[in-house]
PDB file of N, CA and C in Angstrom:
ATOM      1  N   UNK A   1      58.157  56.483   9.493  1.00  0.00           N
ATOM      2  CA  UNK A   1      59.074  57.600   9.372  1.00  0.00           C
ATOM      3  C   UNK A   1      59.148  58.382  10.676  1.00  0.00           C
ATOM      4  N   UNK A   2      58.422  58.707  11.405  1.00  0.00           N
ATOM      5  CA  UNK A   2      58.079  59.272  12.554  1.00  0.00           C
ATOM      6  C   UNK A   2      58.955  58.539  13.518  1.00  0.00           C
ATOM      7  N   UNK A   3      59.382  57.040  13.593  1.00  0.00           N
ATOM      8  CA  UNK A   3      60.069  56.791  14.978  1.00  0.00           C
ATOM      9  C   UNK A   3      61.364  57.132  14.153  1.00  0.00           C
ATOM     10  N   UNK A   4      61.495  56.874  12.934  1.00  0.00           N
ATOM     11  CA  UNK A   4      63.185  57.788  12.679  1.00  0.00           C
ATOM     12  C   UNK A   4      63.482  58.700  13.175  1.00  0.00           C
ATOM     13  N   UNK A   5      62.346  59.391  12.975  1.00  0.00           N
ATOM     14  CA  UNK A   5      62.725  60.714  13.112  1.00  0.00           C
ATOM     15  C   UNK A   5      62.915  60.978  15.226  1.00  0.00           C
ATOM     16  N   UNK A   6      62.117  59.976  16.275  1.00  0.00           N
ATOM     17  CA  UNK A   6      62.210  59.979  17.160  1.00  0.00           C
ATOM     18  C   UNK A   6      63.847  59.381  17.569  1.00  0.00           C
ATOM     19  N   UNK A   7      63.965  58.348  16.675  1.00  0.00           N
ATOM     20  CA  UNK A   7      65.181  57.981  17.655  1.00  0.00           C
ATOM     21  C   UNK A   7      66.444  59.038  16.891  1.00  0.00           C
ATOM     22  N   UNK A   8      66.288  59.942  16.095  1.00  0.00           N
ATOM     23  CA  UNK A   8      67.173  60.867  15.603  1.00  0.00           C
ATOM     24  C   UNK A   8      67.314  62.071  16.527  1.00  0.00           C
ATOM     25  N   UNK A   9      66.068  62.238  16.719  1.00  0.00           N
ATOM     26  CA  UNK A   9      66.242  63.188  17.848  1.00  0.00           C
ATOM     27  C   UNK A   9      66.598  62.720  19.591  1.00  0.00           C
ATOM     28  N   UNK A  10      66.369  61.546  19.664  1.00  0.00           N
ATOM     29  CA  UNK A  10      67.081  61.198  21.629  1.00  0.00           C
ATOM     30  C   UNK A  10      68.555  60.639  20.735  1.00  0.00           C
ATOM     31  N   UNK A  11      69.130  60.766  19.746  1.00  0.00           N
ATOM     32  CA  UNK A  11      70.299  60.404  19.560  1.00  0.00           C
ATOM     33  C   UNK A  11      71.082  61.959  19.589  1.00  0.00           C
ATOM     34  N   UNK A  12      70.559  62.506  18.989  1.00  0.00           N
ATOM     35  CA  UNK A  12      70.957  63.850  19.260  1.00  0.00           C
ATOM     36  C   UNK A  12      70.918  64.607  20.599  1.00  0.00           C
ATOM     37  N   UNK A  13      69.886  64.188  21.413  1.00  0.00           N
ATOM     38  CA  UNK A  13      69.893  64.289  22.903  1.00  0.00           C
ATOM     39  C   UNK A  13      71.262  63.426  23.168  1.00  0.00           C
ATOM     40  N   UNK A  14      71.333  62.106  23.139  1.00  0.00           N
ATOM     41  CA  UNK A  14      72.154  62.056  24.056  1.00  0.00           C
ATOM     42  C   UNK A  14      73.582  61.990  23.494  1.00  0.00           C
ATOM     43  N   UNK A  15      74.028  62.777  22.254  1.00  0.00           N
ATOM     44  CA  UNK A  15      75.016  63.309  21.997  1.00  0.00           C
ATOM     45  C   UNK A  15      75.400  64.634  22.546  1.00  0.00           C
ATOM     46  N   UNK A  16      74.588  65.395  23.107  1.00  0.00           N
ATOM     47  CA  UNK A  16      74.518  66.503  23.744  1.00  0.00           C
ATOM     48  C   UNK A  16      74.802  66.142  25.157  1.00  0.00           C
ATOM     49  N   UNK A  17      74.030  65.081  25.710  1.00  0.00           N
ATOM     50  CA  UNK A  17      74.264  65.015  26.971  1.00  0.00           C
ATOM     51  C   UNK A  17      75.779  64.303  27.033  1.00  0.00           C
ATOM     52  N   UNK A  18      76.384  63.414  26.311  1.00  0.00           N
ATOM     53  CA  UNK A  18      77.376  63.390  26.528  1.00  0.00           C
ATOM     54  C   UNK A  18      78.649  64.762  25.956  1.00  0.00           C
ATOM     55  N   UNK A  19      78.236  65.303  25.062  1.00  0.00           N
ATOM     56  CA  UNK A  19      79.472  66.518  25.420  1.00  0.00           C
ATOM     57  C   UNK A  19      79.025  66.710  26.737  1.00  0.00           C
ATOM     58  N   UNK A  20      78.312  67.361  27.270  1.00  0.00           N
ATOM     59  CA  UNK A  20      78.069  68.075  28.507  1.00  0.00           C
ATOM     60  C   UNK A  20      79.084  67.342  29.724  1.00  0.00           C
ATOM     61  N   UNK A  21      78.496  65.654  29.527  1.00  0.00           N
ATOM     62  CA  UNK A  21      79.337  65.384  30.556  1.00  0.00           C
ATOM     63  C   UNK A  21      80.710  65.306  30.199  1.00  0.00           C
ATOM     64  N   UNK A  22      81.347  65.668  29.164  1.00  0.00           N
ATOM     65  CA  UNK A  22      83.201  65.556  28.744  1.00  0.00           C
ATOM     66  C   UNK A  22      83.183  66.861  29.285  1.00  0.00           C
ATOM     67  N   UNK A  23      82.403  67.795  28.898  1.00  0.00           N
ATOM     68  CA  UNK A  23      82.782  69.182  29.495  1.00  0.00           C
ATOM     69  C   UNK A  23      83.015  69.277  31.138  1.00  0.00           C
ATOM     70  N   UNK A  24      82.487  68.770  31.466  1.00  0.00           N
ATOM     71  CA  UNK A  24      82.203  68.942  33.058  1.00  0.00           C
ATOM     72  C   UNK A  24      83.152  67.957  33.400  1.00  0.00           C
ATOM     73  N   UNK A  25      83.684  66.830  32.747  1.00  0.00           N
ATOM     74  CA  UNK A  25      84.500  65.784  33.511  1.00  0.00           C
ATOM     75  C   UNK A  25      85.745  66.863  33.085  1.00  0.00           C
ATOM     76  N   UNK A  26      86.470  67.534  32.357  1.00  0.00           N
ATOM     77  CA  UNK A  26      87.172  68.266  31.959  1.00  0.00           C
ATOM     78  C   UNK A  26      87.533  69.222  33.030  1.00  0.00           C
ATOM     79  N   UNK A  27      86.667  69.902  33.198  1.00  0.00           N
ATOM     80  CA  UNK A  27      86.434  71.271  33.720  1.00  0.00           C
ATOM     81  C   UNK A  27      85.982  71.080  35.631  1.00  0.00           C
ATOM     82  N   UNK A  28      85.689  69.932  36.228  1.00  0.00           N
ATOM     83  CA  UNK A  28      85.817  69.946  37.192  1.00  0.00           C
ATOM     84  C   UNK A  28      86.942  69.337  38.080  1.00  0.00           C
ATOM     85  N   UNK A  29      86.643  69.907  39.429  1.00  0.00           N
ATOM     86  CA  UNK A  29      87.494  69.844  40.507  1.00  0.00           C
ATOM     87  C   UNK A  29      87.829  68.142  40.574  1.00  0.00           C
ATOM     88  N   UNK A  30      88.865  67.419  40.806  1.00  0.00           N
ATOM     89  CA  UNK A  30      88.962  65.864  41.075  1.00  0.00           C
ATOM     90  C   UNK A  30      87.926  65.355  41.949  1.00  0.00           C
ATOM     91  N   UNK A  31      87.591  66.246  43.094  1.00  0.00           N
ATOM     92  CA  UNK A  31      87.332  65.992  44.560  1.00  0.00           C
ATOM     93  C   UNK A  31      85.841  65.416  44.042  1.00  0.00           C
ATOM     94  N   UNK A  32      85.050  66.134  43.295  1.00  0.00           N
ATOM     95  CA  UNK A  32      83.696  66.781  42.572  1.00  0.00           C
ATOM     96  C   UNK A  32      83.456  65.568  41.533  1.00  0.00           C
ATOM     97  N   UNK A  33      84.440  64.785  40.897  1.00  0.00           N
ATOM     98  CA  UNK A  33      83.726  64.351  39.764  1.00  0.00           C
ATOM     99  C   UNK A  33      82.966  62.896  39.628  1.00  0.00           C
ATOM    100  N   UNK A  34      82.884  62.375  41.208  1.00  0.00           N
ATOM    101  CA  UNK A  34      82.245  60.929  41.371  1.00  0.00           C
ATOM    102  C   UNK A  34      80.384  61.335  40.502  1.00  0.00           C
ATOM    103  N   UNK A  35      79.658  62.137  41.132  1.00  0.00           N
ATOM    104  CA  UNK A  35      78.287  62.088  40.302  1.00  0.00           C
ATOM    105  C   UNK A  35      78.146  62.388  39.152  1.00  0.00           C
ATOM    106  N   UNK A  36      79.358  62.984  38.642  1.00  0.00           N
ATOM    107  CA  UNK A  36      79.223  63.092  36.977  1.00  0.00           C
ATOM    108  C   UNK A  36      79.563  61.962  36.173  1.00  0.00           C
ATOM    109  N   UNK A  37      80.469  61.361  36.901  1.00  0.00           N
ATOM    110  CA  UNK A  37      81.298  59.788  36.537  1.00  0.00           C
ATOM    111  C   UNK A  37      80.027  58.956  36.657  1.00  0.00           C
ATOM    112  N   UNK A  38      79.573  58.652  37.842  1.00  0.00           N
ATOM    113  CA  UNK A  38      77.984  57.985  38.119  1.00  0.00           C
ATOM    114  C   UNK A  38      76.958  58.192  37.329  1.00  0.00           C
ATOM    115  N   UNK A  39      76.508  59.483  36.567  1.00  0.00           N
ATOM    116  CA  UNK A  39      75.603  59.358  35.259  1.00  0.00           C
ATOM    117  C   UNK A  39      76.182  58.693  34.305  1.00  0.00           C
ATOM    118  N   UNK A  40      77.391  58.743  34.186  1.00  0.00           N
ATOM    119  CA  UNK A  40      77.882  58.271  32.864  1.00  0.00           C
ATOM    120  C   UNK A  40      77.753  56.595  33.478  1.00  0.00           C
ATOM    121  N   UNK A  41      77.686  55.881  33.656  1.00  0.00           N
ATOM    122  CA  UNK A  41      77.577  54.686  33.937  1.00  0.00           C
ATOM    123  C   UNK A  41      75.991  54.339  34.429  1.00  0.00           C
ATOM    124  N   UNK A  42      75.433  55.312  35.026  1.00  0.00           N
ATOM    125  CA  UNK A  42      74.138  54.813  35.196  1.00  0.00           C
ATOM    126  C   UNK A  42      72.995  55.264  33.796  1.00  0.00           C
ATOM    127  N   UNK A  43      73.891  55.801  32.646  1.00  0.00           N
ATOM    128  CA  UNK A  43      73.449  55.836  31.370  1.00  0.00           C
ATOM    129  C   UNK A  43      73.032  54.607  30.808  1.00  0.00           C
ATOM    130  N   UNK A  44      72.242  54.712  29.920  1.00  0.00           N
ATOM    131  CA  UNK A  44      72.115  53.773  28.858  1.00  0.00           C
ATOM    132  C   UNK A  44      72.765  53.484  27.562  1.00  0.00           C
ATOM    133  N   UNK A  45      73.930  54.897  27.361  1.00  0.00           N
ATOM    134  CA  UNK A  45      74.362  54.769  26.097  1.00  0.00           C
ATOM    135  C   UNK A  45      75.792  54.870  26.856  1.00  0.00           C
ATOM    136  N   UNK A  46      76.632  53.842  27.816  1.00  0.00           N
ATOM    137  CA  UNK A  46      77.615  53.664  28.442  1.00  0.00           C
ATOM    138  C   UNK A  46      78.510  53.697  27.061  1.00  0.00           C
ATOM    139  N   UNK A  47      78.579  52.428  26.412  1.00  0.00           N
ATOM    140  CA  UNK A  47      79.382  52.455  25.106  1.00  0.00           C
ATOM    141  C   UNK A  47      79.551  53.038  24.253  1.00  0.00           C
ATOM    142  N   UNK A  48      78.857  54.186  23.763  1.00  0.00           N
ATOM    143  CA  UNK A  48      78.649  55.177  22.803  1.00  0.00           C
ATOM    144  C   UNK A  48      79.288  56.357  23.738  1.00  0.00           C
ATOM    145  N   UNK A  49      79.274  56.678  24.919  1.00  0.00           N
ATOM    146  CA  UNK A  49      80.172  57.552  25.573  1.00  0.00           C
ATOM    147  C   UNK A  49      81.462  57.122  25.852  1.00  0.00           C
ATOM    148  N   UNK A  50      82.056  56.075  26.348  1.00  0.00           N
ATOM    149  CA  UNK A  50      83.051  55.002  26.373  1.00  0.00           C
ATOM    150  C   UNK A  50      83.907  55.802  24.613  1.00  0.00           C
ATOM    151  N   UNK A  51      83.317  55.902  23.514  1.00  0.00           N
ATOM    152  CA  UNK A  51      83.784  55.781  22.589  1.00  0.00           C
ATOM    153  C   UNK A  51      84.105  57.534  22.323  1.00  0.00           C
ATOM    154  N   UNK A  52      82.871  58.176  22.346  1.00  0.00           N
ATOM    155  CA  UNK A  52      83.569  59.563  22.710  1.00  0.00           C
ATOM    156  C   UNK A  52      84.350  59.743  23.122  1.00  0.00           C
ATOM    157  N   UNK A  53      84.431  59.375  24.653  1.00  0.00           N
ATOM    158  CA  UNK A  53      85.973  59.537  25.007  1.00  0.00           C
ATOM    159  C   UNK A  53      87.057  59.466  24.622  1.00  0.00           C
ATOM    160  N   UNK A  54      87.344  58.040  23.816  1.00  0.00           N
ATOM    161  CA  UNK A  54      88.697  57.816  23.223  1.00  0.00           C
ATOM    162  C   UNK A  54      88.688  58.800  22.712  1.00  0.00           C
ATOM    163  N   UNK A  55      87.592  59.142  21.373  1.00  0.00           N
ATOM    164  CA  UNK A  55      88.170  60.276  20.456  1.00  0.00           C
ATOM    165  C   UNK A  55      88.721  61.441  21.201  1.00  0.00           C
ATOM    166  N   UNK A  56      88.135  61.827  22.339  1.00  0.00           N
ATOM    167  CA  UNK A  56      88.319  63.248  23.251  1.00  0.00           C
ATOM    168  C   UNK A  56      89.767  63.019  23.504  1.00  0.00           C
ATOM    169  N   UNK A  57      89.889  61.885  23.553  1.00  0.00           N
ATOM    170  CA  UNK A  57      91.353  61.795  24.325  1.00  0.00           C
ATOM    171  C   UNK A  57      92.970  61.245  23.341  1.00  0.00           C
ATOM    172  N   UNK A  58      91.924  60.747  22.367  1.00  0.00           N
ATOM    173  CA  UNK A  58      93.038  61.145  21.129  1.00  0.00           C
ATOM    174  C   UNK A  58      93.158  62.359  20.515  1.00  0.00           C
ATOM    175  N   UNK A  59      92.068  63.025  20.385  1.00  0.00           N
ATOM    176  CA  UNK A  59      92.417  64.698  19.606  1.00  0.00           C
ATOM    177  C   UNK A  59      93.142  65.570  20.967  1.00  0.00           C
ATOM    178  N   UNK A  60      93.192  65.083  22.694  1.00  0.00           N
ATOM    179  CA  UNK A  60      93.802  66.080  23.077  1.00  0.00           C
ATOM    180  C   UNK A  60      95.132  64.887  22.974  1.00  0.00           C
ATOM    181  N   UNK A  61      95.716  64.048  23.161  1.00  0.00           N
ATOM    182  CA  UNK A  61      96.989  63.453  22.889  1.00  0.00           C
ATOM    183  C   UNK A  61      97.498  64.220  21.354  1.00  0.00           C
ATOM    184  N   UNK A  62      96.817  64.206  20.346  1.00  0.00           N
ATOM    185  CA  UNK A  62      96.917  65.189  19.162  1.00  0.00           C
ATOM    186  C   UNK A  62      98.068  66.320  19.158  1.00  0.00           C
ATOM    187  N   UNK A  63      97.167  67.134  20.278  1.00  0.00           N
ATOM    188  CA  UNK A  63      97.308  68.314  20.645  1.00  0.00           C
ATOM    189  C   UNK A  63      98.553  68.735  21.230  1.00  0.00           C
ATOM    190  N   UNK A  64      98.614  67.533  22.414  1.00  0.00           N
ATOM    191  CA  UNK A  64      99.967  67.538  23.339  1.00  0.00           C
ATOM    192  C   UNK A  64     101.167  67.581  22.277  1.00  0.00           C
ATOM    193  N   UNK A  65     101.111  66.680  21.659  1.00  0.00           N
ATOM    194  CA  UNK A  65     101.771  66.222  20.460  1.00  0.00           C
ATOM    195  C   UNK A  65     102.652  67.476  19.513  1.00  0.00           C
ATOM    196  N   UNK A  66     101.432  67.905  18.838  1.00  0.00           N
ATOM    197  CA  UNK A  66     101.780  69.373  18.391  1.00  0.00           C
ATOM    198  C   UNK A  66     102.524  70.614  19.078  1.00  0.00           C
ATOM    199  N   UNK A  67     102.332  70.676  20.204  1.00  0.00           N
ATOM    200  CA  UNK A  67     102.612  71.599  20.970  1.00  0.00           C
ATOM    201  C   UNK A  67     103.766  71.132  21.691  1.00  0.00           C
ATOM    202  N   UNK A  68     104.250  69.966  21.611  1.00  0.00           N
ATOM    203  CA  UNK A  68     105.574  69.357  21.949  1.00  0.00           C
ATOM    204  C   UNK A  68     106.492  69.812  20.483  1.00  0.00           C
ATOM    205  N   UNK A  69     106.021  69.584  19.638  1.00  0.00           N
ATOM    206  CA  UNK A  69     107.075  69.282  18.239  1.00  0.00           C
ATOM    207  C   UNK A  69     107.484  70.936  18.198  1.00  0.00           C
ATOM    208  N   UNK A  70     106.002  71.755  18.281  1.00  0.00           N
ATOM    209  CA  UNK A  70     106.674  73.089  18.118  1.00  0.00           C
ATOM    210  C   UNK A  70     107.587  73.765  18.796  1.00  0.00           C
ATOM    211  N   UNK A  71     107.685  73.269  20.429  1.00  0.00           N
ATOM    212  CA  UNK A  71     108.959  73.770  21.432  1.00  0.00           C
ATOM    213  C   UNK A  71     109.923  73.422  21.543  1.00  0.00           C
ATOM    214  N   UNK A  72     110.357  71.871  21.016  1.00  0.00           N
ATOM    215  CA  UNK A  72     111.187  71.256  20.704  1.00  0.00           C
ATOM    216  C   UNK A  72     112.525  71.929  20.219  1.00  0.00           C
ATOM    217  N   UNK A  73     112.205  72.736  19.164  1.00  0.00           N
ATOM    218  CA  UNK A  73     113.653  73.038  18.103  1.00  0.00           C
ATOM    219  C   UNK A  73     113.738  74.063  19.035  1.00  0.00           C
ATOM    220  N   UNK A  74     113.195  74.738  19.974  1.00  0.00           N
ATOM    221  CA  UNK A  74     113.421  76.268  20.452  1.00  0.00           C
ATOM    222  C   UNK A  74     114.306  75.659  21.637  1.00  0.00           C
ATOM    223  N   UNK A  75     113.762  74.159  22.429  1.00  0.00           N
ATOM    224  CA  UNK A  75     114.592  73.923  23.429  1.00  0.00           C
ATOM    225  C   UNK A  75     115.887  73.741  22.980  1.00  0.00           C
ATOM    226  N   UNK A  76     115.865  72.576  21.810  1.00  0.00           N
ATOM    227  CA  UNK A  76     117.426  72.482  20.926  1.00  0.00           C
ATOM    228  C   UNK A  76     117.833  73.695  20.893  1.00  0.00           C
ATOM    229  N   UNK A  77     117.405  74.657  20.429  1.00  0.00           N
ATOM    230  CA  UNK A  77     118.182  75.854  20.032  1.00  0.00           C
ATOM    231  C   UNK A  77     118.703  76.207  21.286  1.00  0.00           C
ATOM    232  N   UNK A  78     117.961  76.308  22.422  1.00  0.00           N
ATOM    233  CA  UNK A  78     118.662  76.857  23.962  1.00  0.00           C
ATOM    234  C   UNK A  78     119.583  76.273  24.395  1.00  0.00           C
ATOM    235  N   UNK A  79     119.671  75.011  24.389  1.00  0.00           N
ATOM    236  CA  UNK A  79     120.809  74.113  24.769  1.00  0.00           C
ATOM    237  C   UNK A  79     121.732  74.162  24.346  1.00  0.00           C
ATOM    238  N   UNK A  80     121.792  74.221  23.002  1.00  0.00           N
ATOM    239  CA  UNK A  80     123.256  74.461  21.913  1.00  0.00           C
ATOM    240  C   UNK A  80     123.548  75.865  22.555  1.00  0.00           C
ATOM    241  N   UNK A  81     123.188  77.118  22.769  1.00  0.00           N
ATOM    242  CA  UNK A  81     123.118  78.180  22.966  1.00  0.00           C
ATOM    243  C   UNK A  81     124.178  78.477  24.269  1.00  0.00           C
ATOM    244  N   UNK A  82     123.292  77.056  25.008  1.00  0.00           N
ATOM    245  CA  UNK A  82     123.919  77.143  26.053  1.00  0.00           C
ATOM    246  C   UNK A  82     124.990  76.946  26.296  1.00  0.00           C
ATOM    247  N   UNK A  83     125.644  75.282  25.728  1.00  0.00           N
ATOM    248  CA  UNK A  83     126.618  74.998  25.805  1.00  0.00           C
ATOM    249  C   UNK A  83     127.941  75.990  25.026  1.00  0.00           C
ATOM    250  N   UNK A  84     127.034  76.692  24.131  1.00  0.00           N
ATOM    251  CA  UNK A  84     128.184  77.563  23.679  1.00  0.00           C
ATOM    252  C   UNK A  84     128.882  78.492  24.487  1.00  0.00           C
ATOM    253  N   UNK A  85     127.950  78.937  25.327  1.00  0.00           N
ATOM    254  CA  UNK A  85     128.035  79.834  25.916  1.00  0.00           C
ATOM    255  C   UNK A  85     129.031  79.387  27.382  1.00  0.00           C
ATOM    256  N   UNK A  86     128.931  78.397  27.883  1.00  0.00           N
ATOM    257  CA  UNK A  86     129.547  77.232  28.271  1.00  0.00           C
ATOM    258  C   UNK A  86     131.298  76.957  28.029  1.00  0.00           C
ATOM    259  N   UNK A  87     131.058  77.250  26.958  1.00  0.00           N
ATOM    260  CA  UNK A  87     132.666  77.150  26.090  1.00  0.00           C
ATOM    261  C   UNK A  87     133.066  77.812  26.187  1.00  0.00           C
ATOM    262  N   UNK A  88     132.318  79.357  26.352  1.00  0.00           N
ATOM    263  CA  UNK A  88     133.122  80.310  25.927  1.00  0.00           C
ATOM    264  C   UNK A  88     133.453  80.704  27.394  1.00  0.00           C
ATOM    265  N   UNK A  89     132.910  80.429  28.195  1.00  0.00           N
ATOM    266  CA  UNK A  89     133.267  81.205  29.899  1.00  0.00           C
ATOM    267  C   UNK A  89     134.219  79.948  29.829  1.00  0.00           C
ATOM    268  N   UNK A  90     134.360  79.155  29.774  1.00  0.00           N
ATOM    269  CA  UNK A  90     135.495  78.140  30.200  1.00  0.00           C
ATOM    270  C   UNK A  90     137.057  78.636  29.652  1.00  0.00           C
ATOM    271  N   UNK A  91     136.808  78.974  28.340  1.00  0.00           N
ATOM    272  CA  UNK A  91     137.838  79.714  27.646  1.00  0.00           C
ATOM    273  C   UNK A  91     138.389  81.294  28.514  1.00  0.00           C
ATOM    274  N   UNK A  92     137.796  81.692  28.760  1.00  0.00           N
ATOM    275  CA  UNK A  92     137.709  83.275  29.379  1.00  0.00           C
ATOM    276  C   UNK A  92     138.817  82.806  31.011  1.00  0.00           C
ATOM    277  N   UNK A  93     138.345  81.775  31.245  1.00  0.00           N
ATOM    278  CA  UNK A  93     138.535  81.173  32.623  1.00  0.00           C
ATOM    279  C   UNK A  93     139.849  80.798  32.429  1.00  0.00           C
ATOM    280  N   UNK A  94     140.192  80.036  31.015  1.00  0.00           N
ATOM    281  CA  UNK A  94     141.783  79.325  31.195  1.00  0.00           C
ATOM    282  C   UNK A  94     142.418  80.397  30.903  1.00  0.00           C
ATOM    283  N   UNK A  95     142.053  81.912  29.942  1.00  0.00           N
ATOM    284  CA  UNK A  95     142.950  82.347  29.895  1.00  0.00           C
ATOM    285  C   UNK A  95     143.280  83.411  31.101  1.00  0.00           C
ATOM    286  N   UNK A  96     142.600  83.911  31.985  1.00  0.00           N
ATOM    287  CA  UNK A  96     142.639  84.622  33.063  1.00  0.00           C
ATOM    288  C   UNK A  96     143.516  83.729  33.686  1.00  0.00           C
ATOM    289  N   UNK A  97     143.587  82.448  34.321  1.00  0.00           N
ATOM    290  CA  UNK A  97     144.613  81.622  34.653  1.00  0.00           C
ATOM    291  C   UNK A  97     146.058  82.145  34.189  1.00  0.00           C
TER     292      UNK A  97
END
């Protein structure tokens, strides 16, 4: 019971250590991120971070997603708005003619 309980806890370590490194691959400069990239490969749990990632990078594709659908009808709405508006100076225009 005791090594359960050991490999429960370095699994939990290195679930921690990999947020840390999504945080920091996130949150740093491009120039900056070769030695954070380099732990992650000179890890032992390469594939188990490999797999974090996707998820990281499907819940922010998610995200993009959402935040596209919601601006969407507001851009439709501007455009129609526009073109109306469009119509109506064109009209203003033939009849000043």
């Amino acid at each position: 019971m005791e090594r359960g309980k050991m490999a429960e806890a370095e699994s939990l370590e290195t679930a921690a250590e990999h947020e840390r490194i999504l945080r920091e691959i996130e949150s740093t400069d491009t120039a900056c991120i070769g030695p954070t990239l380099r732990s992650v490969y000179d890890g032992e749990e390469h594939g188990r971070f490999m797999e974090k990632l996707e998820t990281r990078i499907r819940n922010h594709d998610r995200e993009i997603e959402k935040m596209c659908n919601f601006h969407y009808q507001g851009f439709v709405d501007s455009i129609t708005e526009l073109l109306k508006v469009r119509g109506e100076a064109q009209k203003l225009k033939v009849s000043r003619l």
